[in-house]
Protein backbone atom coordinates (compact mmCIF):
# COMPACT_ATOMS: atom_id res chain seq x y z
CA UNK A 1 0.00 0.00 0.00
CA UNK A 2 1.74 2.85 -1.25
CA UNK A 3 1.03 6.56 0.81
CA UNK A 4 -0.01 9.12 -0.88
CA UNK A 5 1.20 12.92 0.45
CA UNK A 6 -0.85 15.87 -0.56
CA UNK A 7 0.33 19.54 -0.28
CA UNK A 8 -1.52 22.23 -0.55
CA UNK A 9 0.78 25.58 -2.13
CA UNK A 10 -0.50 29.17 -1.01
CA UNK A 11 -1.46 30.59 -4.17
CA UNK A 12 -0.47 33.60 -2.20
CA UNK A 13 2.97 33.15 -1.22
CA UNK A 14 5.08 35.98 -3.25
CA UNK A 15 8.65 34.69 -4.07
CA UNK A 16 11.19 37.62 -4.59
CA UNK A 17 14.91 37.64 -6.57
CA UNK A 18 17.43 37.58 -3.62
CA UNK A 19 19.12 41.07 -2.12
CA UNK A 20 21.67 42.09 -4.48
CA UNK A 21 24.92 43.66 -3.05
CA UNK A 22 26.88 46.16 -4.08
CA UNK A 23 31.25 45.39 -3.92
CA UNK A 24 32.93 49.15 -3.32
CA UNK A 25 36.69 49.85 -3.00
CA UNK A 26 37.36 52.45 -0.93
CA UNK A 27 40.51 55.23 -1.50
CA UNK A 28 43.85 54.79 0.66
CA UNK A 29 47.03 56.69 0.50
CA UNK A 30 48.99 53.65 0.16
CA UNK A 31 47.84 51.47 -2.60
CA UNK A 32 49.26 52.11 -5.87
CA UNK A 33 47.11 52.82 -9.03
CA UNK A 34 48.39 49.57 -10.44
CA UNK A 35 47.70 47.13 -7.91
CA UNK A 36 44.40 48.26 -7.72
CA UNK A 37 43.31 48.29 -11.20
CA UNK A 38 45.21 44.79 -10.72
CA UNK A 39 42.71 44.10 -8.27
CA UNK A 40 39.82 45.31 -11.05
CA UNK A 41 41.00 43.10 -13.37
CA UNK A 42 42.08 39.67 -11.88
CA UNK A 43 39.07 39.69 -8.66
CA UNK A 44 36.83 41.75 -10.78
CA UNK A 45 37.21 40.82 -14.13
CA UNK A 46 37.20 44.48 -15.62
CA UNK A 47 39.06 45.54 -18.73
CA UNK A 48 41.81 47.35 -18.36
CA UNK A 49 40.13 50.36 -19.47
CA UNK A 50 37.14 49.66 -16.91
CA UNK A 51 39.62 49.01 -14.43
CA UNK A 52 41.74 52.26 -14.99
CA UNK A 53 38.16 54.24 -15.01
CA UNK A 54 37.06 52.50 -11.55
CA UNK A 55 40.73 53.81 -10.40
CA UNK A 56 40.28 56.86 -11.12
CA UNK A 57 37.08 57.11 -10.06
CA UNK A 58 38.31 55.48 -6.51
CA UNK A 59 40.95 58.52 -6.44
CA UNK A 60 39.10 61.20 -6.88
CA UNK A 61 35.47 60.55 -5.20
CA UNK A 62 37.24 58.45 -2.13
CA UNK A 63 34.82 55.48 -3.37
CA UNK A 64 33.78 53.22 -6.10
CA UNK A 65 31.29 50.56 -6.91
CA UNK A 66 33.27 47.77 -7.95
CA UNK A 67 30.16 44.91 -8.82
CA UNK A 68 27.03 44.13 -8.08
CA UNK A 69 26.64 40.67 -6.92
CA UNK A 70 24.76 38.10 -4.53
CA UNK A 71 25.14 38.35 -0.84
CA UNK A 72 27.73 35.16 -1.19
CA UNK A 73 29.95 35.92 -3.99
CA UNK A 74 30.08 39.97 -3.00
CA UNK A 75 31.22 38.43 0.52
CA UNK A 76 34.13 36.61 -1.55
CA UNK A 77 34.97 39.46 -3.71
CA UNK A 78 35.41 41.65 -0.44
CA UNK A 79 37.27 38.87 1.21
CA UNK A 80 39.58 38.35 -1.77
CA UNK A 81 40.30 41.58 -1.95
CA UNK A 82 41.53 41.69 1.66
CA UNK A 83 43.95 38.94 1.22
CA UNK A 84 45.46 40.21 -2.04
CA UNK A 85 46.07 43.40 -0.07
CA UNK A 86 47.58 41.53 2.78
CA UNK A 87 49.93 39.61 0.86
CA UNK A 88 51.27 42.60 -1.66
CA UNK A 89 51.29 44.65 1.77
CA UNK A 90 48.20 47.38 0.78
CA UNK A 91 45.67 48.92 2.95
CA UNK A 92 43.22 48.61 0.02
CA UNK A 93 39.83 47.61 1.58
CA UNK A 94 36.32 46.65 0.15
CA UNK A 95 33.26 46.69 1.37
CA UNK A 96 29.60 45.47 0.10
CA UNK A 97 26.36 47.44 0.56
CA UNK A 98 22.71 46.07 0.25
CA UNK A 99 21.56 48.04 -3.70
């Protein structure tokens, strides 16, 4: 005798896209303008041209939006970031932001 489960959806049960968040390097005194846009381009996987733009943008407004990703893979982006920096010996620091 085989059981038979029945399950009853809620036709009113609203399923939403997951929180996107946003990956921002922030501006140090330290880092040079080539690590970071190697940072762009190997974690981020900007052109160099969108990488030297994001630089410069980093420079001169202090902050940049680097990505918009989910919560897990901006969390990875952030942490990658941070041990890049350690190892080449940069301040450089990301953060992520709920969009």
């Amino acid at each position: 005798m085989a059981n038979e489960l029945e399950i009853e959806l809620d036709s009113n049960l609203k399923v939403s896209e997951p929180k996107k968040y946003k990956v921002i390097l922030l501006n140090d005194d330290y880092s040079t303008m080539d690590f970071v846009i190697d940072v762009l381009t190997n974690i981020f996987r900007k052109s160099v041209d969108e990488a030297t733009q994001i630089m410069l943008n980093i420079h001169n407004n202090g902050r940049e939006v680097c990505g918009i990703y989910s919560h897990e893979i901006a969390a990875t982006k952030v942490a990658q970031v941070k041990t890049l920096a350690r190892e080449k010996g940069f301040p450089l620091k990301a953060i992520m932001e709920e969009e």
